[in-house]
Protein backbone atom coordinates (compact mmCIF):
# COMPACT_ATOMS: atom_id res chain seq x y z
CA UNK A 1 -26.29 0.01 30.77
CA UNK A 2 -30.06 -0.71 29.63
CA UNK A 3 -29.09 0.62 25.77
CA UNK A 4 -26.38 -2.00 26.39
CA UNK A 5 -28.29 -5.09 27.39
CA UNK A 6 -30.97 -3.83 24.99
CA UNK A 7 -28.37 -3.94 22.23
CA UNK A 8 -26.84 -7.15 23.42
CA UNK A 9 -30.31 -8.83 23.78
CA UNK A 10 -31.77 -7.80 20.36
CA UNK A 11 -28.18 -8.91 18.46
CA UNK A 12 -28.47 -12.56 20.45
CA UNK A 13 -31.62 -12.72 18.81
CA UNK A 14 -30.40 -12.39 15.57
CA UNK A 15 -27.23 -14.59 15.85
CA UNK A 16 -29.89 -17.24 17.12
CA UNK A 17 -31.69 -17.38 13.58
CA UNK A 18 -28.33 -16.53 11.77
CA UNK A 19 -27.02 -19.70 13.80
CA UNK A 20 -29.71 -21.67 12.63
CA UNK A 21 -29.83 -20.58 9.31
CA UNK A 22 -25.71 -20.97 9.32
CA UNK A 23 -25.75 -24.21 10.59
CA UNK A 24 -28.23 -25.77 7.72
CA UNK A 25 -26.11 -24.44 5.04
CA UNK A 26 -22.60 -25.38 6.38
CA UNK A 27 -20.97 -22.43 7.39
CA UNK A 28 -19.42 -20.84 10.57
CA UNK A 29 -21.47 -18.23 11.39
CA UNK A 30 -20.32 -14.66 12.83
CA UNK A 31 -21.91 -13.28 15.89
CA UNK A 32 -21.77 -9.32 15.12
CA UNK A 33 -20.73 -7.98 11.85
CA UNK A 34 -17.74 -6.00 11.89
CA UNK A 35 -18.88 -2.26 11.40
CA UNK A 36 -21.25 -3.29 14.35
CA UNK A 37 -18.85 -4.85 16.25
CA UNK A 38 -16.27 -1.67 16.13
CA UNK A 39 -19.32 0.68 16.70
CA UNK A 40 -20.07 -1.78 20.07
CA UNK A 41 -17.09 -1.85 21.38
CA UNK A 42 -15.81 2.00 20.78
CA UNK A 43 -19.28 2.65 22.70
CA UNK A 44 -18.30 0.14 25.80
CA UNK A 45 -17.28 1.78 28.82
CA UNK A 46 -14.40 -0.50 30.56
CA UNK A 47 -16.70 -0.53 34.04
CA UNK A 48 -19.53 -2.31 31.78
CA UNK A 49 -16.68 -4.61 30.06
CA UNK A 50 -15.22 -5.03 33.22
CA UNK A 51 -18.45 -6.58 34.61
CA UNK A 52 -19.00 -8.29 30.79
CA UNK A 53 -16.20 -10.23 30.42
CA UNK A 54 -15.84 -10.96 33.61
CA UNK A 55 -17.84 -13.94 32.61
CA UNK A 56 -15.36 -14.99 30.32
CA UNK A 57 -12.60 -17.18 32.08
CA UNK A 58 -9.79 -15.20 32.20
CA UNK A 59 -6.81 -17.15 29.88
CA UNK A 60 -9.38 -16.92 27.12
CA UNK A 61 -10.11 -13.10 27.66
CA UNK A 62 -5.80 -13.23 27.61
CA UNK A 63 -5.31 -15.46 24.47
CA UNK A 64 -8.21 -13.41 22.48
CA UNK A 65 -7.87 -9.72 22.97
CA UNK A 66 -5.46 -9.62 20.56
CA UNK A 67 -7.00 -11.41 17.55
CA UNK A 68 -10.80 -9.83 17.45
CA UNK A 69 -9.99 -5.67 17.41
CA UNK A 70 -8.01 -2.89 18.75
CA UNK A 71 -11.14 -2.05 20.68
CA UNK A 72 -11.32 -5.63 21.94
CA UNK A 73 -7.62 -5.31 23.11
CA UNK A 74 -8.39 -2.27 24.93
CA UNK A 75 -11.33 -3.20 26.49
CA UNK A 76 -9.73 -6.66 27.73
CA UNK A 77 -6.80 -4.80 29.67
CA UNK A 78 -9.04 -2.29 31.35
CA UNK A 79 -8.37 -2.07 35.25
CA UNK A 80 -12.38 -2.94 36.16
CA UNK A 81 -12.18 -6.13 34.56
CA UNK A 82 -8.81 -7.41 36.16
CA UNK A 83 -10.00 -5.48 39.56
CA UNK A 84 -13.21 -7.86 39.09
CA UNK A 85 -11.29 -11.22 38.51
CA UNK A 86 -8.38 -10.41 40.95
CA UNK A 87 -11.48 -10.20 43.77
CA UNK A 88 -13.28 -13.34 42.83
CA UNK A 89 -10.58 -15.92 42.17
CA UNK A 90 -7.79 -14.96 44.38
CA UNK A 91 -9.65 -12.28 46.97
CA UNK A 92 -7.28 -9.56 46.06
CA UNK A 93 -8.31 -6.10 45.97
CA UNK A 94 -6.86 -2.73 45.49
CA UNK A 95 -5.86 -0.33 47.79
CA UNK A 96 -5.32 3.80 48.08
CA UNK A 97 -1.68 4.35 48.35
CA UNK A 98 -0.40 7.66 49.11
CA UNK A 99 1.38 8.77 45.86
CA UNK A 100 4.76 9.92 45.41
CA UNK A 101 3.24 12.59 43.22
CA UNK A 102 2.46 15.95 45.07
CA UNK A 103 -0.40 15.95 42.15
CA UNK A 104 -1.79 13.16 43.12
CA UNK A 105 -2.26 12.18 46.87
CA UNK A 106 -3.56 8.68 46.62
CA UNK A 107 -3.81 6.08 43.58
CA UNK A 108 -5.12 2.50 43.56
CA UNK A 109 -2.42 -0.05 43.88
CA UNK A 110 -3.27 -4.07 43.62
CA UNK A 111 -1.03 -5.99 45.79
CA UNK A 112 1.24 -8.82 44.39
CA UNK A 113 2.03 -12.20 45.93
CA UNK A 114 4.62 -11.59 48.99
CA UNK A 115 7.70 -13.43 48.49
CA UNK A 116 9.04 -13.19 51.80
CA UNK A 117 7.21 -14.86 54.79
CA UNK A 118 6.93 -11.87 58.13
CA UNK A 119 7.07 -12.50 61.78
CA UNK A 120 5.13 -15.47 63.29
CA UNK A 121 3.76 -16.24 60.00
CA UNK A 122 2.38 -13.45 58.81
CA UNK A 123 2.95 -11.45 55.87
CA UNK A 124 6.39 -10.09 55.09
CA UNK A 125 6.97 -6.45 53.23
CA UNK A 126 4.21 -6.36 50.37
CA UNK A 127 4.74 -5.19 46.80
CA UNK A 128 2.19 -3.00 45.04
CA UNK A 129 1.63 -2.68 41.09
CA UNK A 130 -0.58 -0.04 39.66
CA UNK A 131 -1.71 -2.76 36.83
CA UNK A 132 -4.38 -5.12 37.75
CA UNK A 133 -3.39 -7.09 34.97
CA UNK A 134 -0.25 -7.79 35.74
CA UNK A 135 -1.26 -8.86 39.39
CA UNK A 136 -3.58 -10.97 38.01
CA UNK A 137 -0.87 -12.87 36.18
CA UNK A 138 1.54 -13.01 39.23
CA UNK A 139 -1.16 -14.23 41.48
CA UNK A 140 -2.16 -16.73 38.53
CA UNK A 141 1.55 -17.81 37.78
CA UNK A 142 1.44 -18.69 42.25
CA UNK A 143 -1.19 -20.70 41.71
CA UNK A 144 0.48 -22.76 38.59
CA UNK A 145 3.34 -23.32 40.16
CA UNK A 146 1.85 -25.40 42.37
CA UNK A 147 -0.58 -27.58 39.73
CA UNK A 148 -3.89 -26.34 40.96
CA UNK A 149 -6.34 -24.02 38.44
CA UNK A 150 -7.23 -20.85 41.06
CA UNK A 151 -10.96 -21.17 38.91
CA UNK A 152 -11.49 -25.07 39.24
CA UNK A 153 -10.32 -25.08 43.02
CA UNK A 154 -10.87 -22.33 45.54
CA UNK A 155 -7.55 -22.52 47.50
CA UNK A 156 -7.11 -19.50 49.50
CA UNK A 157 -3.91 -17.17 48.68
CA UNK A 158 -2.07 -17.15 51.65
CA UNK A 159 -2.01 -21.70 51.52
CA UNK A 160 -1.65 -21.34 48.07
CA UNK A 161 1.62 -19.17 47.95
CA UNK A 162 2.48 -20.75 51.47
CA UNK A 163 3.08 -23.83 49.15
CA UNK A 164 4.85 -21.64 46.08
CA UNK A 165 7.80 -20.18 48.02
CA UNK A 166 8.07 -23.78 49.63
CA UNK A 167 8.54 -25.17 46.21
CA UNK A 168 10.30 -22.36 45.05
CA UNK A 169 13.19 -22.37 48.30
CA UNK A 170 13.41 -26.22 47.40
CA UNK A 171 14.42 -25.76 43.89
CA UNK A 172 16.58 -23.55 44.40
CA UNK A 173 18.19 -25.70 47.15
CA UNK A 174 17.68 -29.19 47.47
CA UNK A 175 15.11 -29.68 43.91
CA UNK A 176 15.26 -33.75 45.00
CA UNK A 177 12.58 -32.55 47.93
CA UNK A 178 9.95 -31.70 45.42
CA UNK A 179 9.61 -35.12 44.39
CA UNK A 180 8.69 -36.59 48.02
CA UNK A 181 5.17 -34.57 47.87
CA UNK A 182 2.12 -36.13 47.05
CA UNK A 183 -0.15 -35.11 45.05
CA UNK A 184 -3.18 -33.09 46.58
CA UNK A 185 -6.27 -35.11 48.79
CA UNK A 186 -9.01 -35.57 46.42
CA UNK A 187 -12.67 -34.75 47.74
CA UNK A 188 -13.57 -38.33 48.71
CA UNK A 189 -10.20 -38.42 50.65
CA UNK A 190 -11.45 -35.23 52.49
CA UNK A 191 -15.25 -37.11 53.37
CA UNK A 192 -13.77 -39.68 54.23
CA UNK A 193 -11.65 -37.97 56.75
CA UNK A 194 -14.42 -36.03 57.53
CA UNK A 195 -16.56 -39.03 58.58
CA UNK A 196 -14.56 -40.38 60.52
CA UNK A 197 -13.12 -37.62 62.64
CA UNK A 198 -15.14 -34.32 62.27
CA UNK A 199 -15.16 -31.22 60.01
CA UNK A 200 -11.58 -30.27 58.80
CA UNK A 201 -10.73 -26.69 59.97
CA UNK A 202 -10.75 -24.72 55.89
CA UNK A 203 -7.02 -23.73 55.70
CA UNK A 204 -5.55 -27.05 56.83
CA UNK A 205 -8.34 -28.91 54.45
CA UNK A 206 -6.99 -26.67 51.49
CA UNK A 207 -3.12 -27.41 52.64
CA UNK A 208 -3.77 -30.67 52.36
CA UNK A 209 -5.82 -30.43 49.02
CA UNK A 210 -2.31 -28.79 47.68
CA UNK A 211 -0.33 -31.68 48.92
CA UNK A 212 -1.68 -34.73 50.41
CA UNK A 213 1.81 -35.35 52.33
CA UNK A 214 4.79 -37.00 51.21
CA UNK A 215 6.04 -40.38 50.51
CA UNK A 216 9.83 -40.87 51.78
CA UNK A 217 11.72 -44.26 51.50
CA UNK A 218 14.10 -45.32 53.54
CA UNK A 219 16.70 -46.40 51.44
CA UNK A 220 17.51 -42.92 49.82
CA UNK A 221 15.38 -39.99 51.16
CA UNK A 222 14.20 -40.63 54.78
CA UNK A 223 15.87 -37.56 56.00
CA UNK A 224 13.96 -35.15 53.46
CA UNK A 225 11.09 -34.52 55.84
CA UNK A 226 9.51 -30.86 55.55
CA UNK A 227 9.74 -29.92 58.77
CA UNK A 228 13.19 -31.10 59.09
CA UNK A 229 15.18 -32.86 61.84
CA UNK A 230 18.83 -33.82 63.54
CA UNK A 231 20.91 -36.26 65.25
CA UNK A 232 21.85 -36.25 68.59
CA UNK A 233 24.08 -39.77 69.55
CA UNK A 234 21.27 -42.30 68.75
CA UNK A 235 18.29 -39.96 68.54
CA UNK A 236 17.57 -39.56 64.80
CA UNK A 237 14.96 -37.94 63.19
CA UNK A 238 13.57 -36.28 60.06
CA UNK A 239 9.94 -34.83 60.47
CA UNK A 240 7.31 -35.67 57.56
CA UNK A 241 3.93 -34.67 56.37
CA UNK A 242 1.78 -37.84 56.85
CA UNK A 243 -0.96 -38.00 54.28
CA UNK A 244 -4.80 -37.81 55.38
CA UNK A 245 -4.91 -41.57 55.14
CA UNK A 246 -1.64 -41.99 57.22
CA UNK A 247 -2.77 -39.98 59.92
CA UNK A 248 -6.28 -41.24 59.83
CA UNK A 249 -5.00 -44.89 60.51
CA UNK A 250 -2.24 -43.58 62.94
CA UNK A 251 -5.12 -42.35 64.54
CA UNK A 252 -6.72 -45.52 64.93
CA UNK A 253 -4.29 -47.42 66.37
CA UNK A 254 -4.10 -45.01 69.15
CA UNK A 255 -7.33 -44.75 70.05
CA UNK A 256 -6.93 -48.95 69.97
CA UNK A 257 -3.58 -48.82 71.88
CA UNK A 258 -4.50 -46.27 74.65
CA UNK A 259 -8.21 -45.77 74.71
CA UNK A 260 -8.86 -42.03 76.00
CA UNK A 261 -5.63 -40.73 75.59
CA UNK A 262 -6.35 -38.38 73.38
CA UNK A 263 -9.86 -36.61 71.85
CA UNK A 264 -11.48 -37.90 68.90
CA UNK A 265 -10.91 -34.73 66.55
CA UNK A 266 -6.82 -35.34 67.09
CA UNK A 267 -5.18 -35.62 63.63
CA UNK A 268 -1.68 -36.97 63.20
CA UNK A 269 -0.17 -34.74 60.78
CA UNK A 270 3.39 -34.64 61.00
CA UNK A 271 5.29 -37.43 62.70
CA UNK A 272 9.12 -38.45 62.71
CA UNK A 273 10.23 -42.05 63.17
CA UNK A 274 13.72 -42.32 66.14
CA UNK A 275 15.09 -45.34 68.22
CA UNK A 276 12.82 -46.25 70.60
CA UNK A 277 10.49 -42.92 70.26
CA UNK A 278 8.21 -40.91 67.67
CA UNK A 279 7.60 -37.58 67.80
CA UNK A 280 4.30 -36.82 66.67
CA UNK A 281 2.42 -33.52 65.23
CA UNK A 282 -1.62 -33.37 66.11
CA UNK A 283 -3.94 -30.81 64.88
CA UNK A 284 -6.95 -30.65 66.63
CA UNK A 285 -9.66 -30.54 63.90
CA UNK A 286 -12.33 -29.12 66.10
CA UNK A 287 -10.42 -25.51 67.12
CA UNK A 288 -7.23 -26.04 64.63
CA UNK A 289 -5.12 -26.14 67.18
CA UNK A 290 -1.30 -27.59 66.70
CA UNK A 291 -0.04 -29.72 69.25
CA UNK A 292 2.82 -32.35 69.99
CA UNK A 293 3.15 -35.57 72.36
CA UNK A 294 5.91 -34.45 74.89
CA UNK A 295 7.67 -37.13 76.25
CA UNK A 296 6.67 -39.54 74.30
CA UNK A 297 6.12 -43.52 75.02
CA UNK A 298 5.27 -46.35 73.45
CA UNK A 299 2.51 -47.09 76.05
CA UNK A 300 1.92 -43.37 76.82
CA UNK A 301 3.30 -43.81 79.97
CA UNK A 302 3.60 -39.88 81.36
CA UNK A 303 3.42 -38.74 77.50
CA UNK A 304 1.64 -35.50 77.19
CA UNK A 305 0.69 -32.74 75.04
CA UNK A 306 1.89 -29.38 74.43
CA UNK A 307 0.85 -26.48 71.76
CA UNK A 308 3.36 -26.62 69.19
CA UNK A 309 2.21 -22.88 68.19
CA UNK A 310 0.56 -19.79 69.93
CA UNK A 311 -2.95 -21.41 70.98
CA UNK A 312 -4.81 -18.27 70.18
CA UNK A 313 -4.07 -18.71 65.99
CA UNK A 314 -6.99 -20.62 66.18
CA UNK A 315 -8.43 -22.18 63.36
CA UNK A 316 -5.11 -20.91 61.30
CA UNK A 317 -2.71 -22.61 63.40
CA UNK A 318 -1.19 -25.09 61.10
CA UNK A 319 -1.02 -22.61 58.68
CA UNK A 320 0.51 -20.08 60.78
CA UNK A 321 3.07 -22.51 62.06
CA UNK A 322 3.95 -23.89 58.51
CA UNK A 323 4.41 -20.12 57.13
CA UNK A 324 6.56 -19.41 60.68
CA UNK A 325 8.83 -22.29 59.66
CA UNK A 326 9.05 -21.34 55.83
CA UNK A 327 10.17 -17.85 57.27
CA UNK A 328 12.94 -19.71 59.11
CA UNK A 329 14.27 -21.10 55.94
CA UNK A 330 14.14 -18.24 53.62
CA UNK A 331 15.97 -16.28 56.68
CA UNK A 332 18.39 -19.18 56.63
CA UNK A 333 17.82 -20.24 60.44
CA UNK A 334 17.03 -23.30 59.36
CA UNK A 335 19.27 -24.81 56.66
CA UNK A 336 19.73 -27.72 54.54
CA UNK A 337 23.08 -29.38 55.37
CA UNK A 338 24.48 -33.10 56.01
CA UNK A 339 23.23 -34.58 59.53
CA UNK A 340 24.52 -37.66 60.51
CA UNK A 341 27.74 -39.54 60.18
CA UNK A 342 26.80 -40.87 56.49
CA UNK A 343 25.81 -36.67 55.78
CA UNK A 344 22.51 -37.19 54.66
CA UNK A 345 21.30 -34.14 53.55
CA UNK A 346 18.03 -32.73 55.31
CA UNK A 347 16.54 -29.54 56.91
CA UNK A 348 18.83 -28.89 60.18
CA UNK A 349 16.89 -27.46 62.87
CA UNK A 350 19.57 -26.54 64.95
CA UNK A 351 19.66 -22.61 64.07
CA UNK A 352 22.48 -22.17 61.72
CA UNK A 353 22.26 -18.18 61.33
CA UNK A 354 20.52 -15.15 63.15
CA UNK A 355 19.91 -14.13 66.30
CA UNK A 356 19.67 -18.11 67.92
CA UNK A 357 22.93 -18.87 66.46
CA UNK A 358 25.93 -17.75 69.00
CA UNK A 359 29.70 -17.64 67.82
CA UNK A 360 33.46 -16.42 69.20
CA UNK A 361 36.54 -15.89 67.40
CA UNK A 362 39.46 -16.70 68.78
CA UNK A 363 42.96 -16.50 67.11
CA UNK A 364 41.12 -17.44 63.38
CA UNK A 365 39.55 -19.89 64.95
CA UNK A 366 35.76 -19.61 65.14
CA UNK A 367 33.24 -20.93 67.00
CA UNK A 368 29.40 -21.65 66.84
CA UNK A 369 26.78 -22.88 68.36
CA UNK A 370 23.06 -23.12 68.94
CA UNK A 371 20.33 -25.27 70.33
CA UNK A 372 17.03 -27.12 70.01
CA UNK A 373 14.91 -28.15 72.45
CA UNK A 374 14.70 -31.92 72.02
CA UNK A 375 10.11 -31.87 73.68
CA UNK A 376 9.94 -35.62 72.33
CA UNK A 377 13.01 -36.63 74.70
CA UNK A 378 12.69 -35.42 78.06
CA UNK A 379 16.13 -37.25 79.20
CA UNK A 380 18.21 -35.39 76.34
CA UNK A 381 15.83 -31.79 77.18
CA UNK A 382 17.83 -29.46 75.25
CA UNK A 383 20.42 -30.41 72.49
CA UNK A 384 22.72 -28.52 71.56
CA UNK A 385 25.10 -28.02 68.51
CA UNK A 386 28.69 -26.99 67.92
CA UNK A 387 30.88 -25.84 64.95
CA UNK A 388 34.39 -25.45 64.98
CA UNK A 389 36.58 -23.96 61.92
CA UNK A 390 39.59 -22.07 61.24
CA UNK A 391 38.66 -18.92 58.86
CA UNK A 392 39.67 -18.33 55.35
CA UNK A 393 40.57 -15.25 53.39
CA UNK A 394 38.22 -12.33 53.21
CA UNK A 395 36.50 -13.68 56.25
CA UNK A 396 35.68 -11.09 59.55
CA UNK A 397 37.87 -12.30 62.01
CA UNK A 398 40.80 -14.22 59.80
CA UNK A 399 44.19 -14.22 61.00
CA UNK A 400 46.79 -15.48 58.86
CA UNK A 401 48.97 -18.43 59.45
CA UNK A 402 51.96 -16.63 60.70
CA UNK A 403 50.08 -14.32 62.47
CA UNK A 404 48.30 -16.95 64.30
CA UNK A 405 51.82 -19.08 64.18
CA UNK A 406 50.02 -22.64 63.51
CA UNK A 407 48.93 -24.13 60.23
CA UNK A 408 46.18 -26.67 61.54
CA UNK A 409 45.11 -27.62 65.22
CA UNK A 410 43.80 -31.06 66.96
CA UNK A 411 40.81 -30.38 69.69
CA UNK A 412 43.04 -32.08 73.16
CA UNK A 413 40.36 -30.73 75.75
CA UNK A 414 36.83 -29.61 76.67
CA UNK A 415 35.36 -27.46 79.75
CA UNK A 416 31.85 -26.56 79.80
CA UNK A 417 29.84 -24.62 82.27
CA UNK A 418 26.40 -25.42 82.44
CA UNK A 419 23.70 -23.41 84.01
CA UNK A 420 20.25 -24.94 84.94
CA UNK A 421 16.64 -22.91 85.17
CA UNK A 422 17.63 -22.70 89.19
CA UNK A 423 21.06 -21.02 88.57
CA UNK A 424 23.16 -23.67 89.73
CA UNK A 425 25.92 -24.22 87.13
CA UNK A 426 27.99 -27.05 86.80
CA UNK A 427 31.30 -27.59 85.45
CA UNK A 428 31.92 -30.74 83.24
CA UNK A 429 35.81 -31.44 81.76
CA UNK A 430 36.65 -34.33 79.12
CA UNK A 431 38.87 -35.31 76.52
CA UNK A 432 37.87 -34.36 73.06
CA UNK A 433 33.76 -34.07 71.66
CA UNK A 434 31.91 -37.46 71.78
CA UNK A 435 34.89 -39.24 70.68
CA UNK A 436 36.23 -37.26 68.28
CA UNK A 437 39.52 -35.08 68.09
CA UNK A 438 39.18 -32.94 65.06
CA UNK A 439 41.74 -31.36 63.23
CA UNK A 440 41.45 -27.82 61.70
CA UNK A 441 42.34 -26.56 58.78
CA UNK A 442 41.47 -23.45 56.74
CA UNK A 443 38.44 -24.72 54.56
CA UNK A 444 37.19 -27.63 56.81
CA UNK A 445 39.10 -30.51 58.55
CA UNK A 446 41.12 -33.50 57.98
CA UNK A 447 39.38 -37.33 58.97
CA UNK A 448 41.86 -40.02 60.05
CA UNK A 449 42.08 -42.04 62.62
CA UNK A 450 43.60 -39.36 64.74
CA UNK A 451 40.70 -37.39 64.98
CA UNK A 452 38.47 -40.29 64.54
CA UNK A 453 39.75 -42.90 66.72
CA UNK A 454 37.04 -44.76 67.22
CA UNK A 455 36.16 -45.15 63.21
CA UNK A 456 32.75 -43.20 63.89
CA UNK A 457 32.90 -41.18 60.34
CA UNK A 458 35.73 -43.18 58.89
CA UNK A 459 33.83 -46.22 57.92
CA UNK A 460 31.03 -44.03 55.95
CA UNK A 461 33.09 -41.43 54.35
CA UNK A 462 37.06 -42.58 54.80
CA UNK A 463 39.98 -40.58 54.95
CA UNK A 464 40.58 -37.32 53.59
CA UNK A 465 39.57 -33.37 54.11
CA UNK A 466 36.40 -32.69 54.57
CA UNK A 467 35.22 -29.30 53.09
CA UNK A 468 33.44 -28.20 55.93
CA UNK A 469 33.22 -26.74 59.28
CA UNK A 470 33.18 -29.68 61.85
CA UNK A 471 29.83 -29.93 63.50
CA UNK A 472 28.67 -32.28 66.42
CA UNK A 473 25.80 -32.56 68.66
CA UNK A 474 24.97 -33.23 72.29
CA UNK A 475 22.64 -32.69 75.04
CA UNK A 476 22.34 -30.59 78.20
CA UNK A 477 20.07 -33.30 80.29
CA UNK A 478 18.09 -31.98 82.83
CA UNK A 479 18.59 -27.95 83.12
CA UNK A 480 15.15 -27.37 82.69
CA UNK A 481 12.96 -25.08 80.58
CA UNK A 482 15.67 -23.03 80.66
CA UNK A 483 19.59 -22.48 81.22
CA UNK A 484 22.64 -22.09 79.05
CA UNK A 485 25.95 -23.90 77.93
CA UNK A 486 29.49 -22.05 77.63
CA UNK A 487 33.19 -22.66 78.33
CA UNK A 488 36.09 -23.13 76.81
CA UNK A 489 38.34 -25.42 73.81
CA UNK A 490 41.33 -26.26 74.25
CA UNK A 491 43.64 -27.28 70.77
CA UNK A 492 47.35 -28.15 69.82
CA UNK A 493 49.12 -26.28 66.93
CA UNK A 494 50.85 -28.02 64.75
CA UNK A 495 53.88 -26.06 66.12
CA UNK A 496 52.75 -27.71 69.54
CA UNK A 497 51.51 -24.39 70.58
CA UNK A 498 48.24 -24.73 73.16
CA UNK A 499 45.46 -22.66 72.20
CA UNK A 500 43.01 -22.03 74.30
CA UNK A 501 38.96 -21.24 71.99
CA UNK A 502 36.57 -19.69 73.93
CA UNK A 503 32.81 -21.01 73.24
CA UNK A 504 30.09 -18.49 73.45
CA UNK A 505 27.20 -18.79 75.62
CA UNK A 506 24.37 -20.88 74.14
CA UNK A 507 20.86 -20.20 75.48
CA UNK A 508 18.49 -22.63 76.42
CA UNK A 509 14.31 -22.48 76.24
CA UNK A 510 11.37 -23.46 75.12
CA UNK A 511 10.84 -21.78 71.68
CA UNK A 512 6.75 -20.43 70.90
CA UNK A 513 6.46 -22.09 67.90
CA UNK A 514 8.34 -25.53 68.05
CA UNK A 515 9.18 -27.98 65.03
């Protein structure tokens, strides 16, 4: 290593006169000769290049080692050097795997970026390469994705790939989200945060220095809030990052509205805009805690606050909780799909899939249902959702028409059986589902003024067959933290046949992390 440096030192030297020499008469001078420069580099070991170019930035090391030597080339793809950049831009670092080869018991293996989020936030099944280089240009390609230069700005992997699969579930679904996001906080937008309400805790600082928010309008995107929303009668929401300037201001007028309501390190930063009520998202900055206002009020009459994620995350809590709900999407729990009578489209948090989603078949004609507990609204307590459809072809469960002997059916009847947290159940009958009387079909349903007689849907979408399962929402009142919702549907065939649809048992209670 001292040759090396000795070498390196005494050639410097040279290039500095050459340079100056070079520079009088005109031309572009050459740092090493080229028998020199093969002799150097056929002499390098790759730990010393490793440790050498290191000091290179790493696209130039990429876009070069192709054009100087074979040597160069060589040197430039060695394992120290990537090993060396993968540990001081992105904090990766290999690990002894037990190899597959009886030979060979273990072998260094660099991680690449999970693409799948694991439980309560953490990371899902992790992929190993053998190639540092190649890591380095996955991790690299995460941070691209997402505008930000891993060298220029020290955003930490786990925000910064948080952010990548977010963008990358959006494309793939619903690519109109993407352009709602902000771009990220600035340093002067972090002081003066800061300033005014205390040290940010690092990972929701760098979240925010990703994207500062987003910016929805109401005429055309107001449902496409991140975390996501639903309707329920009158109660309508979509969730939304507020930007640091939003929530510092929100923030404000609190403290103005109700003076010691809340502590001084509370930052608003999700909130959702209903009839009559918000429902607001707080990080607390001083031990990163994630909370929201149950019950709220206008005047914070009886409003209070409850963790919106496992206190003991800490300092990672937003994070945590933001990776917990990405999970839910890849997973398809939570789904984009049409809420509201016009069908906007926007994140639906009722669960629409897994083990939080409930269904019966009866007769071809299933049933499904889940729930979400409604913490802004303590009236409505737990919501719950319902969808009714007659399966098609290849489907578990499909019967055919003259098996089941009707073509379509009209809901007539409803019986539900509701259970509180006490045990006491109660039985509630009615005619049709908040006013409507659907009518089935294989594929979706048919809208008229039969199964919309009070012109609920008609007005927004008119007549015709809608190409979907038929989906409605309503709310348990007062069971409590917990209880459940089941009973029974009745229909009429279209051969005037009854049939009676069970509906399965739909659990209440209050989820850990809650959205």
């Amino acid at each position: 290593l001292i040759d090396y440096l000795t070498y390196i030192a005494h050639r410097t030297s040279q290039f500095s006169h050459q340079f100056q020499r070079k520079m009088q008469s005109n031309k572009r001078p050459k740092l090493l000769p080229t028998n020199t420069t093969k002799f150097f580099f056929e002499k390098m070991e790759p730990d010393f290049a490793g440790y050498l170019f290191s000091y290179l930035h790493p696209i130039e090391v990429l876009t070069s080692h192709t054009r100087v030597s074979k040597e160069w080339n060589r040197l430039c793809k060695c394992a120290p050097l990537w090993n060396r950049n993968l540990s001081i831009v992105f904090s990766v670092k290999p690990k002894l795997i037990e190899s597959k080869d009886a030979k060979e018991t273990k072998k260094n293996q660099v991680p690449l970026p999970p693409d799948k989020i694991g439980v309560d936030g953490k990371d899902g099944e992790i992929k190993y390469t053998d190639s540092p280089l190649n890591a380095w240009k996955a991790w690299y390609r995460v941070y691209r994705n997402i505008k930000i230069d891993p060298l220029s700005r020290r955003i930490d992997k786990n925000v910064a790939n948080m952010w990548h699969l977010y963008k990358k579930y959006f494309s793939e679904n619903a690519p109109e989200f993407i352009d709602t996001f902000n771009r990220g906080a600035t340093d002067e937008e972090v002081k003066n945060l800061e300033n005014a309400l205390g040290p940010m805790p690092e990972s929701l600082k760098q979240i925010y220095q990703v994207f500062n928010g987003q910016t929805l309008q109401l005429s055309n995107n107001h449902y496409m809030g991140l975390l996501g929303g639903y309707e329920v009668y009158s109660h309508k929401l979509s969730t939304r990052m507020l930007s640091l300037q939003e929530g510092l201001e929100l923030s404000q007028n609190i403290h103005s509205q109700a003076p010691g309501f809340m502590k001084q390190t509370f930052l608003p930063i999700f909130m959702a805009n209903t009839r009559g009520a918000q429902k607001i998202f707080f990080c607390d900055l001083e031990d990163g805690n994630v909370y929201i206002l149950s019950n709220y009020h206008q005047r914070f009459h009886d409003t209070k606050f409850a963790h919106a994620a496992p206190k003991e995350l800490g300092k990672n809590s937003v994070l945590m909780w933001l990776r917990e709900h990405l999970k839910r999407l890849q997973e398809g729990m939570y789904a984009i799909r049409p809420i509201g009578n016009r069908g906007h489209d926007a994140i639906c948090l009722f669960p629409q899939s897994g083990n939080k989603c409930y269904t019966e078949v009866t007769r071809g004609v299933e049933i499904t249902g889940s729930s979400c507990f409604l913490i802004e609204n303590a009236q409505m307590g737990h919501a719950y959702s319902i969808r009714m459809r007659i399966l098609g072809p290849n489907e578990e469960g499909y019967v055919s028409k003259e098996q089941r002997g009707f073509d379509t059916c009209r809901l007539e009847t409803r019986t539900w059986v509701i259970e509180d947290m006490d045990g006491k159940v109660n039985t509630v009958e009615g005619k049709g589902v908040i006013g409507f009387f659907p009518i089935l079909n294989e594929g979706g349903w048919i809208l008229n003024r039969i199964s919309d007689p009070h012109r609920q849907m008609l007005r927004a979408r008119g007549r015709g067959e809608i190409k979907e399962a038929f989906v409605y929402q309503s709310c348990s009142g007062g069971v409590g933290d917990k209880g459940s919702i089941s009973g029974k549907l009745n229909f009429i065939g279209n051969n005037g046949a009854t049939i009676e649809v069970k509906v399965p048992k739909i659990i209440f209670e209050i989820p850990k992390f809650k959205y």
